[in-house]
C-alpha atoms as a PDB file:
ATOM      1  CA  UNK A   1      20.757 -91.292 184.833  1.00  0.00           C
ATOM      2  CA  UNK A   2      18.300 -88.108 185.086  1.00  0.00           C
ATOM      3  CA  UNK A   3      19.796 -84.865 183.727  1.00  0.00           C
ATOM      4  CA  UNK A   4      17.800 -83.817 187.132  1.00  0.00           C
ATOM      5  CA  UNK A   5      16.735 -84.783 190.936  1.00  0.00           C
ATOM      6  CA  UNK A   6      13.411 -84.195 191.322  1.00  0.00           C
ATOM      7  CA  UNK A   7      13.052 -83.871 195.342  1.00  0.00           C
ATOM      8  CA  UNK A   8      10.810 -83.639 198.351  1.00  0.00           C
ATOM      9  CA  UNK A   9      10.477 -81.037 200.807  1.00  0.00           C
ATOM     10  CA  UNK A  10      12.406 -81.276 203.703  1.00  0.00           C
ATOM     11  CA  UNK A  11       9.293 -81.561 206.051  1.00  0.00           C
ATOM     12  CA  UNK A  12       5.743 -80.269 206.299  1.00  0.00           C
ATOM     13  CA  UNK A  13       3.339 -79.292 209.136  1.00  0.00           C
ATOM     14  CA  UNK A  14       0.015 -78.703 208.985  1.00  0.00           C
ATOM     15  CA  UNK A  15      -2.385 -78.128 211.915  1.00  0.00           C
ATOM     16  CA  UNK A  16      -5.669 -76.088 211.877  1.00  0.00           C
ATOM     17  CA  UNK A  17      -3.705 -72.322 211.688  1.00  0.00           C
ATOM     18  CA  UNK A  18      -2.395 -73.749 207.776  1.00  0.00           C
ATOM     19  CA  UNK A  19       1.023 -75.438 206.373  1.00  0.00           C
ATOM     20  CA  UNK A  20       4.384 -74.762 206.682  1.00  0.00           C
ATOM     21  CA  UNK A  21       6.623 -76.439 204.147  1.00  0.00           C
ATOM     22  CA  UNK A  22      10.581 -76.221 204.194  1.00  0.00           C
ATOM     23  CA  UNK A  23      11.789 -76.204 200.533  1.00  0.00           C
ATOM     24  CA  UNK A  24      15.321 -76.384 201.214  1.00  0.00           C
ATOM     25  CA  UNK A  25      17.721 -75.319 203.734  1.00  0.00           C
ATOM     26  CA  UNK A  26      21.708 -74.918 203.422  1.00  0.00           C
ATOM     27  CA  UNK A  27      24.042 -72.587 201.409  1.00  0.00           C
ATOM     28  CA  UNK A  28      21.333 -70.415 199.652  1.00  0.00           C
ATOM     29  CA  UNK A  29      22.857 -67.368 197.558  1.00  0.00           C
ATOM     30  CA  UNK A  30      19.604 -66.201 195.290  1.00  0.00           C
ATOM     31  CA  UNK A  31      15.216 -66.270 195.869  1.00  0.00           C
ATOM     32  CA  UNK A  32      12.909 -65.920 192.870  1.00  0.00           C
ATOM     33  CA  UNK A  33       9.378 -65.651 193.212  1.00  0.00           C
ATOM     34  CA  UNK A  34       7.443 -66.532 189.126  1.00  0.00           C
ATOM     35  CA  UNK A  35       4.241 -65.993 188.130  1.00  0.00           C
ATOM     36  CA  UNK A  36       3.829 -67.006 184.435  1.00  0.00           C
ATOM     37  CA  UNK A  37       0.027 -67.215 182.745  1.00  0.00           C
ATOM     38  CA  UNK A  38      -1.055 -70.382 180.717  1.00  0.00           C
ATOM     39  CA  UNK A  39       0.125 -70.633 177.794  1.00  0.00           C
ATOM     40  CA  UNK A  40       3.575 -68.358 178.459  1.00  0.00           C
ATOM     41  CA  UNK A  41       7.023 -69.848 177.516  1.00  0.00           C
ATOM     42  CA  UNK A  42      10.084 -69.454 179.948  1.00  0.00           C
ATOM     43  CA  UNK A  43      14.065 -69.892 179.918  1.00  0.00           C
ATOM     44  CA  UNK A  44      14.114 -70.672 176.029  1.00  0.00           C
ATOM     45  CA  UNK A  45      16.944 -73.497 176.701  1.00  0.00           C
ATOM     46  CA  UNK A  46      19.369 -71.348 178.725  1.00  0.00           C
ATOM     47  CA  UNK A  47      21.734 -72.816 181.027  1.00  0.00           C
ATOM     48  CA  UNK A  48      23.882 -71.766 184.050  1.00  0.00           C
ATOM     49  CA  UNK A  49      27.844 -71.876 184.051  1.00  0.00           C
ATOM     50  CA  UNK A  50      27.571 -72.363 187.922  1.00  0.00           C
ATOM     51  CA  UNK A  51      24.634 -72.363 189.668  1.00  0.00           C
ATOM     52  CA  UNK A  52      22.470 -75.051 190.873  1.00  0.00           C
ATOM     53  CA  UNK A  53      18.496 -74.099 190.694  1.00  0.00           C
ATOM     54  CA  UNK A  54      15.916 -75.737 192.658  1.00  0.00           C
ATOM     55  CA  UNK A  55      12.083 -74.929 192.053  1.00  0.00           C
ATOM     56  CA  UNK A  56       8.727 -75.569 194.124  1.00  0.00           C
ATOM     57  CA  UNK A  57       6.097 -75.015 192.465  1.00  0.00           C
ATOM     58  CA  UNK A  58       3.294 -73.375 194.855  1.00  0.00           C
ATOM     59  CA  UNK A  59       0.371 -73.567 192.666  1.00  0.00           C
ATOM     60  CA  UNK A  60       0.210 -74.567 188.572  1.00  0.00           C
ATOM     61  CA  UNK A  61       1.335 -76.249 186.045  1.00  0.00           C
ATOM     62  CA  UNK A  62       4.311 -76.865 183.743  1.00  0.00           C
ATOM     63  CA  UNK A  63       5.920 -78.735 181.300  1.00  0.00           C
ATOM     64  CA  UNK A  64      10.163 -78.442 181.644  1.00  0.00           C
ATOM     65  CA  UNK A  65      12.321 -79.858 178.821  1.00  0.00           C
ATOM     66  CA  UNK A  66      16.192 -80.558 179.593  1.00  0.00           C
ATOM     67  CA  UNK A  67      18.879 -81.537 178.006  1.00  0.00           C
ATOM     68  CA  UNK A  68      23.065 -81.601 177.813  1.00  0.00           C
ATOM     69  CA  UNK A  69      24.599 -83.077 174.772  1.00  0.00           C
ATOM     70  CA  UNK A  70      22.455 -85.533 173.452  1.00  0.00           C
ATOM     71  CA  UNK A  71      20.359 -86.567 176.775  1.00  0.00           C
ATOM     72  CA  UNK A  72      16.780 -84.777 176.159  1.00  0.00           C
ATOM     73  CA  UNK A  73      13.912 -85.479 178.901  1.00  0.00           C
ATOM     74  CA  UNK A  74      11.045 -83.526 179.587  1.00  0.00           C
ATOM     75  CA  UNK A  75       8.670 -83.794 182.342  1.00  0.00           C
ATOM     76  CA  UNK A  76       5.053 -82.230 183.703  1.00  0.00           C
ATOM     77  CA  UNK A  77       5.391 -80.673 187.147  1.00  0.00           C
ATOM     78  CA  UNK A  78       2.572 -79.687 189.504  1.00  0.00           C
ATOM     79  CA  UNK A  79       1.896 -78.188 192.652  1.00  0.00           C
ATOM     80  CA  UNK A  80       3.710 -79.341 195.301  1.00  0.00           C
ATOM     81  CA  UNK A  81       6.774 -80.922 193.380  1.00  0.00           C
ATOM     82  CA  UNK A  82       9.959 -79.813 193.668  1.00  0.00           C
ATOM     83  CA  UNK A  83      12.870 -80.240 191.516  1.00  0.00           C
ATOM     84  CA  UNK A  84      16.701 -79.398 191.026  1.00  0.00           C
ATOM     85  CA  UNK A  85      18.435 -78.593 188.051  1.00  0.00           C
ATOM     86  CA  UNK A  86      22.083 -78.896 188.322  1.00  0.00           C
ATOM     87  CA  UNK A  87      24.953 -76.542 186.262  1.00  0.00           C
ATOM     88  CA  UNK A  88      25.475 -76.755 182.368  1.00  0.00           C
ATOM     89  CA  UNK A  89      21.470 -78.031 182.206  1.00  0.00           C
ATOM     90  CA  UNK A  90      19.826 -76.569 179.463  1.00  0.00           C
ATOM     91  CA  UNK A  91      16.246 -75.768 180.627  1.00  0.00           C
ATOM     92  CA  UNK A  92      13.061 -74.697 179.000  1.00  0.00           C
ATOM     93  CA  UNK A  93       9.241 -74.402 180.572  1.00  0.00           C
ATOM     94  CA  UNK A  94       5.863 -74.080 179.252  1.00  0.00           C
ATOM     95  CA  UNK A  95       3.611 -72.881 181.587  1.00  0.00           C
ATOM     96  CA  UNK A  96       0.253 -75.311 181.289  1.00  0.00           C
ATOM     97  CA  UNK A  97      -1.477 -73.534 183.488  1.00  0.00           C
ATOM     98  CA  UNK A  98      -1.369 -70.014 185.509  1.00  0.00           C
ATOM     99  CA  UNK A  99       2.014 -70.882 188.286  1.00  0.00           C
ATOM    100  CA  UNK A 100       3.392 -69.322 191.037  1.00  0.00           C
ATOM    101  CA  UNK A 101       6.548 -70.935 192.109  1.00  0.00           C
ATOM    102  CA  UNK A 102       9.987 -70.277 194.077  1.00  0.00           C
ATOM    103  CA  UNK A 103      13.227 -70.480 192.489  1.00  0.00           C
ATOM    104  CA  UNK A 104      15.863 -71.248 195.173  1.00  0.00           C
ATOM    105  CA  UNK A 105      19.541 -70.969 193.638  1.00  0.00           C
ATOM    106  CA  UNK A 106      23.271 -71.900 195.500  1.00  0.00           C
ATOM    107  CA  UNK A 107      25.056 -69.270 193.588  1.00  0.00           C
ATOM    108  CA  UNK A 108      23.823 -65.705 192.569  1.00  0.00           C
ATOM    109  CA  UNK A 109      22.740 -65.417 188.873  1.00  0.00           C
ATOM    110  CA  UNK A 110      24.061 -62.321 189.185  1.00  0.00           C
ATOM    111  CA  UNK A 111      27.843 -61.936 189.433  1.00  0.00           C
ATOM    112  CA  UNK A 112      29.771 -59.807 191.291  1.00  0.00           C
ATOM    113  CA  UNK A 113      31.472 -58.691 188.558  1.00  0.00           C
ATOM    114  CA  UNK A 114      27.975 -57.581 186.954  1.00  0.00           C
ATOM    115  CA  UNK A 115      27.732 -59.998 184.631  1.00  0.00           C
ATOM    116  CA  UNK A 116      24.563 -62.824 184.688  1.00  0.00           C
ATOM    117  CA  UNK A 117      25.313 -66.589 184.575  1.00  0.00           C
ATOM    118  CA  UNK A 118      22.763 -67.258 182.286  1.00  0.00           C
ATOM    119  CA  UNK A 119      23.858 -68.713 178.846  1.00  0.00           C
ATOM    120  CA  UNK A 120      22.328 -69.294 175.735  1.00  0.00           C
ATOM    121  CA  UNK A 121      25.118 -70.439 173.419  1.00  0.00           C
END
């Protein structure tokens, strides 16, 4: 069993006027847009308590590394993939070349409460 899903996008058009490409659809609570440069390390194995995060990466390259307990899998992602990291997933990327990507969560890193669901204990 994969510590994550890696996924497809929901659909794609493309015609002469460009592409349109659904990344997900459903109960959405939080959008990040990234840039990181070549090179630049991201997320230094931090987890969250309660959100699910799912990426698409527009243009780039990266290398993620997982793990819970003593599962450990890492992976190289490029444009066009998409993948989902579920809850209590510690995560890690190394940017392998300059990426954009979107960062689509189903709970707000940020809680009401002000506090951030981001853990690195």
């Amino acid at each position: 069993m994969s510590l994550i899903s890696i996924k497809k996008t929901d659909f794609q058009f493309e015609d002469e006027r460009g592409l349109i490409c659904q990344i997900c659809h459903g109960d959405i609570a939080q959008v990040n847009y990234v840039f990181s440069k070549a090179g630049a390390v991201r997320g230094r194995f931090h987890y969250h308590k309660q959100a699910k995060e799912q990426f698409y990466i527009i243009k780039g390259k990266l290398k993620l590394e997982v793990y819970r307990d003593k599962d450990r899998e890492e992976y190289i992602f490029q444009t066009g993939d998409v993948f989902l990291i579920p809850e209590q997933v510690r995560h890690n990327f190394t940017y392998l070349e300059d990426t954009l990507l979107v960062s689509v969560y189903d709970k707000c890193v940020e809680t009401d409460d002000k506090k951030k669901d981001i853990f690195n204990d």
